[in-house]
PDB file of N, CA and C in Angstrom:
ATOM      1  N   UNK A   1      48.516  -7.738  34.757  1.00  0.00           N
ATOM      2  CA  UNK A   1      47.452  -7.867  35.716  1.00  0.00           C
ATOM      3  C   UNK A   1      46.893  -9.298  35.698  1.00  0.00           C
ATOM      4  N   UNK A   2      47.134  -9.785  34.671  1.00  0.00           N
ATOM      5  CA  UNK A   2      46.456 -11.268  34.035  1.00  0.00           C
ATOM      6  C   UNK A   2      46.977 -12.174  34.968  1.00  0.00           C
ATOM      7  N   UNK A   3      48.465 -12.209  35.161  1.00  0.00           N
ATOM      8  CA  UNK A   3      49.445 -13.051  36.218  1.00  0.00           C
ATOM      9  C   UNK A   3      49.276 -12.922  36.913  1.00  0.00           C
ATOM     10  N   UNK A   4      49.190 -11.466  37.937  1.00  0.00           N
ATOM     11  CA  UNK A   4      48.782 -11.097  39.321  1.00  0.00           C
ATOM     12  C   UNK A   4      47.494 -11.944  39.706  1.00  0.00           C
ATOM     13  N   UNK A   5      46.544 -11.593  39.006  1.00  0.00           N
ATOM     14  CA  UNK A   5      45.695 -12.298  38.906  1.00  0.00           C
ATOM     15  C   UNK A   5      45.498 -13.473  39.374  1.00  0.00           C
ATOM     16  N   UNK A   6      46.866 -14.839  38.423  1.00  0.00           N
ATOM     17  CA  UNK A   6      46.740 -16.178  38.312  1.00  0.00           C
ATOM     18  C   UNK A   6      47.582 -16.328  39.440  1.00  0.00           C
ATOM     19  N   UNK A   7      48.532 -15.529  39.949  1.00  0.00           N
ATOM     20  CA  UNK A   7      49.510 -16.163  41.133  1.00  0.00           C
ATOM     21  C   UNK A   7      48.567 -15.814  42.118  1.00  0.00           C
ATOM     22  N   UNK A   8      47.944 -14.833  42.163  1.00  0.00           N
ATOM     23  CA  UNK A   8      47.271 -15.274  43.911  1.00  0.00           C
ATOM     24  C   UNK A   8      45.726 -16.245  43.647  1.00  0.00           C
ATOM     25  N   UNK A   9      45.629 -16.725  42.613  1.00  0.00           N
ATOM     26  CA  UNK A   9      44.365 -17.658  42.794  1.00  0.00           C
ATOM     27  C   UNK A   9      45.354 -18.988  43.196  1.00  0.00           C
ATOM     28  N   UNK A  10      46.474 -18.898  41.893  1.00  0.00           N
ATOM     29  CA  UNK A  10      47.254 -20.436  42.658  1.00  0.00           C
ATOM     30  C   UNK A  10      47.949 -20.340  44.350  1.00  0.00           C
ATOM     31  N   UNK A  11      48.137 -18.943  44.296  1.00  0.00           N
ATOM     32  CA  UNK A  11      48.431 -19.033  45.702  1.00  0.00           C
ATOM     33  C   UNK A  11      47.444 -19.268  47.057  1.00  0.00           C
ATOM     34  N   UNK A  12      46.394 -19.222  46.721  1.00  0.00           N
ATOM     35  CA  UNK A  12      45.286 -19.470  47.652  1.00  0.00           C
ATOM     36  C   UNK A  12      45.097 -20.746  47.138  1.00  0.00           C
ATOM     37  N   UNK A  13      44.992 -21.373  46.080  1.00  0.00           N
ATOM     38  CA  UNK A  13      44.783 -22.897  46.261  1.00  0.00           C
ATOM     39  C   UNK A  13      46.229 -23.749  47.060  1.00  0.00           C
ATOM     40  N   UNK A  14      47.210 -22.851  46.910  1.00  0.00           N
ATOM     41  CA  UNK A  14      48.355 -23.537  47.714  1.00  0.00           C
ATOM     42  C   UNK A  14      48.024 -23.534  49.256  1.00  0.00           C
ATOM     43  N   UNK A  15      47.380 -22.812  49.613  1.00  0.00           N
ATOM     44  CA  UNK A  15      46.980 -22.552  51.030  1.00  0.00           C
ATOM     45  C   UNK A  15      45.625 -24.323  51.332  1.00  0.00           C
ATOM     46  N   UNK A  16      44.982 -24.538  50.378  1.00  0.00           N
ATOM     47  CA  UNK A  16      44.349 -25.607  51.072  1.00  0.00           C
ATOM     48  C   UNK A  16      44.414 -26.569  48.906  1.00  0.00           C
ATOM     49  N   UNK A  17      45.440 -27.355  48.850  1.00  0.00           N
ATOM     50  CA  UNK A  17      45.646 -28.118  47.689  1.00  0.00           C
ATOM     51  C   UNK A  17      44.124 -28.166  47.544  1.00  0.00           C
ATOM     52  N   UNK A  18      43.752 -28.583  45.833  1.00  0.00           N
ATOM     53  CA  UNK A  18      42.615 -29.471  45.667  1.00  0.00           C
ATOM     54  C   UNK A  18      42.862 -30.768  46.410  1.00  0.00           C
ATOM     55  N   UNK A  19      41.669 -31.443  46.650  1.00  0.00           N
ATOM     56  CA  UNK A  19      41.265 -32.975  47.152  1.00  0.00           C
ATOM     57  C   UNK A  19      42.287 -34.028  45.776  1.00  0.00           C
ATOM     58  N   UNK A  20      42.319 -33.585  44.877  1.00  0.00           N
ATOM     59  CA  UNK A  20      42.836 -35.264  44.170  1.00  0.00           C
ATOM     60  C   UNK A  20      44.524 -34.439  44.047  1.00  0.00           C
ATOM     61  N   UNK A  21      45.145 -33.672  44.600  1.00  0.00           N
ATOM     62  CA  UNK A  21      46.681 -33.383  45.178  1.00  0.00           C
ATOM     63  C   UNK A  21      46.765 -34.143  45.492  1.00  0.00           C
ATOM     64  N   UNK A  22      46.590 -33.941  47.379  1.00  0.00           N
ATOM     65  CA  UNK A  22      46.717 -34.507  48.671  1.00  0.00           C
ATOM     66  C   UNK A  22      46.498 -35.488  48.576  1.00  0.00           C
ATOM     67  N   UNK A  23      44.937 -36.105  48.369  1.00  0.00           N
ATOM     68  CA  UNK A  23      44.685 -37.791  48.630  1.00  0.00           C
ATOM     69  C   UNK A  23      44.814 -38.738  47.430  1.00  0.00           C
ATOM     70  N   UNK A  24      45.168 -39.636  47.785  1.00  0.00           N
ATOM     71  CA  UNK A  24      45.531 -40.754  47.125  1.00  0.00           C
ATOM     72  C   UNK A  24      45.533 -42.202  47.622  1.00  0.00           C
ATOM     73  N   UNK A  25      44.202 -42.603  48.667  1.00  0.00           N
ATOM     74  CA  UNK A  25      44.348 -43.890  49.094  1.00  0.00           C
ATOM     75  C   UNK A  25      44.811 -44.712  49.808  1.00  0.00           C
ATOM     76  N   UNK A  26      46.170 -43.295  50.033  1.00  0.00           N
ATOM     77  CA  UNK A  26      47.290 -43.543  50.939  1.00  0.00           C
ATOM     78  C   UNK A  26      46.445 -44.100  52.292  1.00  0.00           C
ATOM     79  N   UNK A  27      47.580 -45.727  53.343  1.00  0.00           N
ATOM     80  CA  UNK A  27      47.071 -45.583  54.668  1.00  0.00           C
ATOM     81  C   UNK A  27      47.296 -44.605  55.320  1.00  0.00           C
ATOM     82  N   UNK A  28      46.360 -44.128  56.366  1.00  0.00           N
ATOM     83  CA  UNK A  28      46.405 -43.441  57.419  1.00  0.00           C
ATOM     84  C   UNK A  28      47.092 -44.033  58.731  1.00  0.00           C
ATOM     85  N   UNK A  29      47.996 -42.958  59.437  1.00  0.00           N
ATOM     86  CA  UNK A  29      48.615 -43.636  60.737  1.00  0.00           C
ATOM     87  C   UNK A  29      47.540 -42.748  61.590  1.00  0.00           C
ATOM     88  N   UNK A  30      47.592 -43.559  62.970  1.00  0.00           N
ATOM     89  CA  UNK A  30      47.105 -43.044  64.329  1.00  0.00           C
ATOM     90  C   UNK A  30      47.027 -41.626  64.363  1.00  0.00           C
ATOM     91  N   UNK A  31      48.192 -41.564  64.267  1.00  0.00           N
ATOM     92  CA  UNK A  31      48.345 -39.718  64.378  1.00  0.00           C
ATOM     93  C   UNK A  31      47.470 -38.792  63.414  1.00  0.00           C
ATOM     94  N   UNK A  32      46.849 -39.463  62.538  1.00  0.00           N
ATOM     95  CA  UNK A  32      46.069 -38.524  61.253  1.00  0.00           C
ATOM     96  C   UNK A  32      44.560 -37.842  61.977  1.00  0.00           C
ATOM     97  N   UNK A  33      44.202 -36.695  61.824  1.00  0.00           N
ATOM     98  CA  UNK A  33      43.266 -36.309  62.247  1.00  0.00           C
ATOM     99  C   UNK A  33      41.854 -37.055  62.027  1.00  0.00           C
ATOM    100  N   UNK A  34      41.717 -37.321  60.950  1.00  0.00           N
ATOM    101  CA  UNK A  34      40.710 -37.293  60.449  1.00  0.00           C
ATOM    102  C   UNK A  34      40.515 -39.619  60.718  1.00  0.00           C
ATOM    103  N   UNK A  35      41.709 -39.812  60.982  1.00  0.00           N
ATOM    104  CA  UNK A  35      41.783 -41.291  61.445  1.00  0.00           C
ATOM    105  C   UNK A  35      41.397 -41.278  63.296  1.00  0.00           C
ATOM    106  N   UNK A  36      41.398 -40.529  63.648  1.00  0.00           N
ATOM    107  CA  UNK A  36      41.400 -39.754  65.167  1.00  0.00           C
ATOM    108  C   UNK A  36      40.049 -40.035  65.222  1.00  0.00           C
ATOM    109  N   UNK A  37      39.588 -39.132  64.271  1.00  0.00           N
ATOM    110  CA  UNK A  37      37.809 -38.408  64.317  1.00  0.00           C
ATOM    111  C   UNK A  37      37.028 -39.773  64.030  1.00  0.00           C
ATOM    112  N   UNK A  38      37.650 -40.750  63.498  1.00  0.00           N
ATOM    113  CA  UNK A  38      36.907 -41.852  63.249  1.00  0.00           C
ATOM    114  C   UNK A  38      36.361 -43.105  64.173  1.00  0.00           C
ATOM    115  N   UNK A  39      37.197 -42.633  65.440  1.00  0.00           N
ATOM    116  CA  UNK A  39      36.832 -43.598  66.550  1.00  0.00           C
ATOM    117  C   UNK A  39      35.435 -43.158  67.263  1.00  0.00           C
ATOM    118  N   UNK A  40      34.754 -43.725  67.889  1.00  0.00           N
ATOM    119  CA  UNK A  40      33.845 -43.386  68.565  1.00  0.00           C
ATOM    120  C   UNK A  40      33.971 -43.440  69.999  1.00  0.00           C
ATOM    121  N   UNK A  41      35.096 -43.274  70.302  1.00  0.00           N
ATOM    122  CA  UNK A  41      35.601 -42.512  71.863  1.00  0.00           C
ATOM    123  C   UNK A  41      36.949 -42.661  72.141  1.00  0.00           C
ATOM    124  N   UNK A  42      37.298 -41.247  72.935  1.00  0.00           N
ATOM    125  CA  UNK A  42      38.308 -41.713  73.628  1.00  0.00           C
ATOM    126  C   UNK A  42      39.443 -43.101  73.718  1.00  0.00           C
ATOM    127  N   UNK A  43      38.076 -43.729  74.734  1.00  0.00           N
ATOM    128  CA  UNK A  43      38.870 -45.189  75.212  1.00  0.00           C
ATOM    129  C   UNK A  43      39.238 -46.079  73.983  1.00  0.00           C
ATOM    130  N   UNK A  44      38.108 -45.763  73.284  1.00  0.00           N
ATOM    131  CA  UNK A  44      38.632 -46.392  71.712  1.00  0.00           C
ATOM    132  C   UNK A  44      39.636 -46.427  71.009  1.00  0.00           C
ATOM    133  N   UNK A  45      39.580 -45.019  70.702  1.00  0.00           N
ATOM    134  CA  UNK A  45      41.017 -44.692  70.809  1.00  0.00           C
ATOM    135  C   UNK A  45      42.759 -44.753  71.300  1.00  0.00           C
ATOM    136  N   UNK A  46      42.240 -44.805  72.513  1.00  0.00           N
ATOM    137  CA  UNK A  46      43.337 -45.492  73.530  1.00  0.00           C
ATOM    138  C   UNK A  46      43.998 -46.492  72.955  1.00  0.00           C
ATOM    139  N   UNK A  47      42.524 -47.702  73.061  1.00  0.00           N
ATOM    140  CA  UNK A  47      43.074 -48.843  72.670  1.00  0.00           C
ATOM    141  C   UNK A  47      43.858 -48.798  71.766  1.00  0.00           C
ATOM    142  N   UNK A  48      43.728 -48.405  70.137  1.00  0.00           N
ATOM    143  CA  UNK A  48      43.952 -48.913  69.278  1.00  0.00           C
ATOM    144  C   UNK A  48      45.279 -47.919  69.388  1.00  0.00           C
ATOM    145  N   UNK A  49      45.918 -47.142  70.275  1.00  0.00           N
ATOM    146  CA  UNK A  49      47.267 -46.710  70.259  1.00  0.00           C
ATOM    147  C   UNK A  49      48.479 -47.126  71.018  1.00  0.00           C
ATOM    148  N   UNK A  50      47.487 -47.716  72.247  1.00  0.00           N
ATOM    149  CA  UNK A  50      48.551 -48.850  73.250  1.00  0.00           C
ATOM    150  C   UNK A  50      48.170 -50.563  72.373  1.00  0.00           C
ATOM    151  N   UNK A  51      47.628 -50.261  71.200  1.00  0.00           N
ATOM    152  CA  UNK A  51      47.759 -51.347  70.633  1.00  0.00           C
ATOM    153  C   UNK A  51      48.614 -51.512  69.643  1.00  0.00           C
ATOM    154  N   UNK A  52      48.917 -50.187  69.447  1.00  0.00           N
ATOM    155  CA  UNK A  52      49.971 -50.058  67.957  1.00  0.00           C
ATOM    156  C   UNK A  52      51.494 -49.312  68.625  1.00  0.00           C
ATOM    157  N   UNK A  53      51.557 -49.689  70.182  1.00  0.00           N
ATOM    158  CA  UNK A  53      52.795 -48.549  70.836  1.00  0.00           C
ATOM    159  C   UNK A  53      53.097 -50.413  71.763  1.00  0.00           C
ATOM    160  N   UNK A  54      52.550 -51.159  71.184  1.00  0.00           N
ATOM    161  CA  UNK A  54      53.216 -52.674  72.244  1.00  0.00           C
ATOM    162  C   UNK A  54      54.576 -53.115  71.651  1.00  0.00           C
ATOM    163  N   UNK A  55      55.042 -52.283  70.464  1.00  0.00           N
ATOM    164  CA  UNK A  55      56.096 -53.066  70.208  1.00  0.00           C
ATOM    165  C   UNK A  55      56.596 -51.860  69.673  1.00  0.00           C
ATOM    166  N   UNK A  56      58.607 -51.342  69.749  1.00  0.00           N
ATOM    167  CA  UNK A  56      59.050 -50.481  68.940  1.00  0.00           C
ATOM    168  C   UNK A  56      59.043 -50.456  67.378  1.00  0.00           C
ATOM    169  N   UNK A  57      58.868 -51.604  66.748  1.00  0.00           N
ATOM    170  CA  UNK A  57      58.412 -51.695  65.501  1.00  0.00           C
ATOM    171  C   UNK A  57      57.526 -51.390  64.945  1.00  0.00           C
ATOM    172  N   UNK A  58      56.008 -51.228  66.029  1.00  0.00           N
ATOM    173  CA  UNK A  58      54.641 -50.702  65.754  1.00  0.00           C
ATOM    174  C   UNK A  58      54.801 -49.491  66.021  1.00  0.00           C
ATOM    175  N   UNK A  59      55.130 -49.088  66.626  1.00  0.00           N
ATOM    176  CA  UNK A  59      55.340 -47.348  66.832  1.00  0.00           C
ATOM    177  C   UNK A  59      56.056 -46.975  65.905  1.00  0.00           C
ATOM    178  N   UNK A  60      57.366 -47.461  64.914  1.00  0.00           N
ATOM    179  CA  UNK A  60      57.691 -46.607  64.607  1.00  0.00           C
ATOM    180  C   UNK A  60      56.836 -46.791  62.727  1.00  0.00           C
ATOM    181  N   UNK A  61      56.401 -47.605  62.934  1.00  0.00           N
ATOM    182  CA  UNK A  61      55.636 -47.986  61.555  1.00  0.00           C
ATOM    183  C   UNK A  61      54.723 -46.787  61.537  1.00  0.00           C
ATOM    184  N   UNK A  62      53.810 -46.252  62.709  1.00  0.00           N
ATOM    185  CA  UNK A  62      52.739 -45.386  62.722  1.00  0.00           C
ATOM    186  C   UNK A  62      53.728 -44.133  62.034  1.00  0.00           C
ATOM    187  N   UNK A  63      54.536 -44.000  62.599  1.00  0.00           N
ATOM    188  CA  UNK A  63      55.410 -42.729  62.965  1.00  0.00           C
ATOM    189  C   UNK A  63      55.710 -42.728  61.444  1.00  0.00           C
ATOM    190  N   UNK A  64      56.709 -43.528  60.454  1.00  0.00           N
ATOM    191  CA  UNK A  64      56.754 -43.423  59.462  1.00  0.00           C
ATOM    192  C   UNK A  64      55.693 -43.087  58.479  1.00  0.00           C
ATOM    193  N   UNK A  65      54.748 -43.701  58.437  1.00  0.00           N
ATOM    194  CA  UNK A  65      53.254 -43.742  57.911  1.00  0.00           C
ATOM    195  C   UNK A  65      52.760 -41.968  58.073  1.00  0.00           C
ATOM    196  N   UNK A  66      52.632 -41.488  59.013  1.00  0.00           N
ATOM    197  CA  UNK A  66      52.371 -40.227  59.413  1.00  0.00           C
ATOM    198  C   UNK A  66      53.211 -39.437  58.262  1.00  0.00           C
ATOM    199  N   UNK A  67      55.541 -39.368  58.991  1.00  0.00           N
ATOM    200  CA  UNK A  67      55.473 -38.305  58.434  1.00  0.00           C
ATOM    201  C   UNK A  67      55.979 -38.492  56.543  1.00  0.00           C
ATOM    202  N   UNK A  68      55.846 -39.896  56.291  1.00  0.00           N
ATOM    203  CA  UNK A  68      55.763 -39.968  54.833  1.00  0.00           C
ATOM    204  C   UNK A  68      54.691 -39.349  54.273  1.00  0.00           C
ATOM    205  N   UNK A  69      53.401 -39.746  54.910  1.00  0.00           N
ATOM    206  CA  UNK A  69      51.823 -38.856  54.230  1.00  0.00           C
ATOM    207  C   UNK A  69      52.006 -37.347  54.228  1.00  0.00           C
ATOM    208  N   UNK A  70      52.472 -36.757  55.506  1.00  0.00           N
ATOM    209  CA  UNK A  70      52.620 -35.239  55.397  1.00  0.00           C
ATOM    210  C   UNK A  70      53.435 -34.827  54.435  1.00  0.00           C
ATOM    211  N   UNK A  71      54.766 -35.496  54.329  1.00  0.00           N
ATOM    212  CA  UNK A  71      55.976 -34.976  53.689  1.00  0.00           C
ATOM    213  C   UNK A  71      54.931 -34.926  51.507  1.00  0.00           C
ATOM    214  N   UNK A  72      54.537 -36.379  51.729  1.00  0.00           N
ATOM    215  CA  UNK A  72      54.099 -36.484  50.607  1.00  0.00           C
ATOM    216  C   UNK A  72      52.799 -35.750  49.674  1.00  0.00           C
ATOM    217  N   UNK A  73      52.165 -36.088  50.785  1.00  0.00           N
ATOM    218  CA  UNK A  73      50.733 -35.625  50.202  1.00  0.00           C
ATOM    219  C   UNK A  73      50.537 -34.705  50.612  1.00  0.00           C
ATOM    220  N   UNK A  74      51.169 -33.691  51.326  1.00  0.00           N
ATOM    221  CA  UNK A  74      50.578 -32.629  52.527  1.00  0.00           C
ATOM    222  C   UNK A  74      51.420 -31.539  51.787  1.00  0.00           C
ATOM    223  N   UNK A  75      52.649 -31.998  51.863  1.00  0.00           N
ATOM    224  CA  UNK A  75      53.555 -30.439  51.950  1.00  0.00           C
ATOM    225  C   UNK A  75      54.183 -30.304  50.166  1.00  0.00           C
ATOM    226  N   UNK A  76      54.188 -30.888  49.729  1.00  0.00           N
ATOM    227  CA  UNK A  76      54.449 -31.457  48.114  1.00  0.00           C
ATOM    228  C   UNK A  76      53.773 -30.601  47.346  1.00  0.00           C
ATOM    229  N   UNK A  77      52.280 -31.017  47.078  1.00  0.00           N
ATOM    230  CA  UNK A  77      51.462 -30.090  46.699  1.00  0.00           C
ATOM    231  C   UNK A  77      51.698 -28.756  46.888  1.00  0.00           C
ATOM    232  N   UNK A  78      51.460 -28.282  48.717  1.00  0.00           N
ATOM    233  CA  UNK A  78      51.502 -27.058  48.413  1.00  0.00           C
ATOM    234  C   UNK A  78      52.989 -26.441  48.102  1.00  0.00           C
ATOM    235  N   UNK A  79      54.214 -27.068  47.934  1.00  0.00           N
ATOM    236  CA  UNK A  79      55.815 -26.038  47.680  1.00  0.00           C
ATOM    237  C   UNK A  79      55.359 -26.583  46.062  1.00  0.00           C
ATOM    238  N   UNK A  80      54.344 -27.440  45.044  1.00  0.00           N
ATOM    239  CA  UNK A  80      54.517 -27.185  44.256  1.00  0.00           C
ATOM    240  C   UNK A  80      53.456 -25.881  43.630  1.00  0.00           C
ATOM    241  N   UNK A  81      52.511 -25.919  44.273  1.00  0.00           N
ATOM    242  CA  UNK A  81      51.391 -24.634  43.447  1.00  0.00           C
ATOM    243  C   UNK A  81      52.237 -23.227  44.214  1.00  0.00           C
ATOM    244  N   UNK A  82      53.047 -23.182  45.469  1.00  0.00           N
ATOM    245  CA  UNK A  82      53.994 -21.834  45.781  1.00  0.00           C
ATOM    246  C   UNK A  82      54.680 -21.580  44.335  1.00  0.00           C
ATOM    247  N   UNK A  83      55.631 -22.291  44.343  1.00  0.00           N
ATOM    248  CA  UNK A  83      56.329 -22.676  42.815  1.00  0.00           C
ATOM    249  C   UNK A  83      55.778 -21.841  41.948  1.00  0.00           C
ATOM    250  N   UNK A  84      54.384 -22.278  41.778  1.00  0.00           N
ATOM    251  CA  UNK A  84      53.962 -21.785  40.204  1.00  0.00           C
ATOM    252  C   UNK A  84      53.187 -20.805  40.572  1.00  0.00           C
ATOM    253  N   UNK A  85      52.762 -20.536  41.516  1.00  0.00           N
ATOM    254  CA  UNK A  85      52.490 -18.966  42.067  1.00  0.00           C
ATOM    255  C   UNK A  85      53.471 -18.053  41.603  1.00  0.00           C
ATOM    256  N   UNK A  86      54.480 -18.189  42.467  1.00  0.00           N
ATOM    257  CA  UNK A  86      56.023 -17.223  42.394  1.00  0.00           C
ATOM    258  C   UNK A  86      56.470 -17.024  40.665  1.00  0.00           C
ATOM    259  N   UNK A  87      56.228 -18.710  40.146  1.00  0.00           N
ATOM    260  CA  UNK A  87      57.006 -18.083  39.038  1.00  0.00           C
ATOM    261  C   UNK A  87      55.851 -17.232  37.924  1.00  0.00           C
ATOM    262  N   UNK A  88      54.239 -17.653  38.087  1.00  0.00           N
ATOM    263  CA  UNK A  88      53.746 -16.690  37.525  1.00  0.00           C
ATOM    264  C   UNK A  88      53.872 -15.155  38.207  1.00  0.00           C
ATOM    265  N   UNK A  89      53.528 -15.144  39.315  1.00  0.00           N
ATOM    266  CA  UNK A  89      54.260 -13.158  39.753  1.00  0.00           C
ATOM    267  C   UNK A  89      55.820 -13.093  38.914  1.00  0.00           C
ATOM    268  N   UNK A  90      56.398 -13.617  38.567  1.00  0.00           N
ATOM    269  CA  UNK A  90      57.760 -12.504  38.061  1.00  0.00           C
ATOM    270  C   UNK A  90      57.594 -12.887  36.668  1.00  0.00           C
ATOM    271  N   UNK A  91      57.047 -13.931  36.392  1.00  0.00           N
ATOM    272  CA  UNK A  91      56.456 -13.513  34.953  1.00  0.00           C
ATOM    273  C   UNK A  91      55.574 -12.215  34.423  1.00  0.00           C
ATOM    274  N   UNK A  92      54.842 -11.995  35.194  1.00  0.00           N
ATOM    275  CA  UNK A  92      53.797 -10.984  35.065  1.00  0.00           C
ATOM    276  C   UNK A  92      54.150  -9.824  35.807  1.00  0.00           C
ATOM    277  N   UNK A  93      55.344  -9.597  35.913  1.00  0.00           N
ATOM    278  CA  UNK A  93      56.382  -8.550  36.645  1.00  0.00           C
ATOM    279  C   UNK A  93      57.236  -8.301  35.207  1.00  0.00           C
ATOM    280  N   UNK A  94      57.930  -9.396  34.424  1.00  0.00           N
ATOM    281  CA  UNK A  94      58.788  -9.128  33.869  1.00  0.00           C
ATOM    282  C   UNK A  94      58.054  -8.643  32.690  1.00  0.00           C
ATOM    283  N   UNK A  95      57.043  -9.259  32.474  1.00  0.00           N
ATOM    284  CA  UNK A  95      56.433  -8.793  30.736  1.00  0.00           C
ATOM    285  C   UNK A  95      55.412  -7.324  31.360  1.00  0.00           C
ATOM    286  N   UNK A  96      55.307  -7.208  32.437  1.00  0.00           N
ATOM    287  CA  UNK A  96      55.077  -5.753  32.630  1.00  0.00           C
ATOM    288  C   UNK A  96      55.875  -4.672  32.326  1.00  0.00           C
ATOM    289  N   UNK A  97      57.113  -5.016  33.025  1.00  0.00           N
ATOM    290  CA  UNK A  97      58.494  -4.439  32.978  1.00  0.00           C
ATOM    291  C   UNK A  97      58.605  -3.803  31.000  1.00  0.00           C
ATOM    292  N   UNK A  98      58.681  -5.252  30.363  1.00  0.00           N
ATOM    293  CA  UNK A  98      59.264  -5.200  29.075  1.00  0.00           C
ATOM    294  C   UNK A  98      58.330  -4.016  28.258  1.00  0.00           C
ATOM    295  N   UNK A  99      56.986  -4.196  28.535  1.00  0.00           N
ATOM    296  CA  UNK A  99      55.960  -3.568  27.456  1.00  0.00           C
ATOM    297  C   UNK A  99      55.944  -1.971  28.275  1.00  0.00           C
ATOM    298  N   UNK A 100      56.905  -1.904  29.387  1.00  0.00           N
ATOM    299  CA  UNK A 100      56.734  -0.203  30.136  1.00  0.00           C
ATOM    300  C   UNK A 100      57.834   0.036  29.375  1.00  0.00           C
ATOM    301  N   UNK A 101      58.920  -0.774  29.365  1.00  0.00           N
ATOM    302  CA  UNK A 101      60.301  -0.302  28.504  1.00  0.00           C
ATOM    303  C   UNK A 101      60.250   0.128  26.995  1.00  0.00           C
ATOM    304  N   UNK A 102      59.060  -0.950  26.806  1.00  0.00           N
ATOM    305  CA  UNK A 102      59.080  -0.830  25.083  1.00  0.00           C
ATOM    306  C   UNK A 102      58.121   0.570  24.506  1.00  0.00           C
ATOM    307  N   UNK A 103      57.222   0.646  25.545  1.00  0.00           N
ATOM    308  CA  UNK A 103      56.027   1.769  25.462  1.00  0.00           C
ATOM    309  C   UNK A 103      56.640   3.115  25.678  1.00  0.00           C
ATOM    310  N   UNK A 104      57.869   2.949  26.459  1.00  0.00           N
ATOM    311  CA  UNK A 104      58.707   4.594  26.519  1.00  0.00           C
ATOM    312  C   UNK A 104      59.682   5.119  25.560  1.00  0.00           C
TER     313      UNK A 104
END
């Protein structure tokens, strides 16, 4: 019950990582939400994307920047706390298993 327990608390922290997972200082590209939320309009906005889309080299810099942060900081974390979710459930499956075998 102890494991059951620990795999769905790590499994709900896999659902939203702690803050020092994910961030790390890393730059933000255009595309990041929370780099989005930071403009104070629209047109602002605009700008600073037909400012970073004037050259195929600037676009694809954003573009890299983006899906390196997701790949890294985003999706990392959570396939590693799945990981240790899963392997605590069949831990706490198997030593259930053993002490029903040993108890009969």
């Amino acid at each position: 019950m102890i494991f059951a327990g620990a795999s769905a608390l790590v499994g709900l922290l896999a659902v939203h990582p702690p803050r020092f997972m994910r961030k790390r200082g890393q730059p933000e590209s255009l595309l990041y939400k929370k780099k989005i939320e930071s403009f104070s309009s629209p047109a602002e906005y605009e700008k600073a994307v037909l400012l970073a889309m004037k050259t195929p080299a600037k676009t694809r810099e954003q573009y890299a920047i983006e899906i390196y942060n997701l790949c890294k900081y985003y999706y990392s974390p959570k396939r590693k706390l799945f990981h240790v979710s899963r392997k605590l459930l069949f831990v706490g499956i198997a030593l259930s298993l053993v002490t029903f075998l040993i108890g009969v």
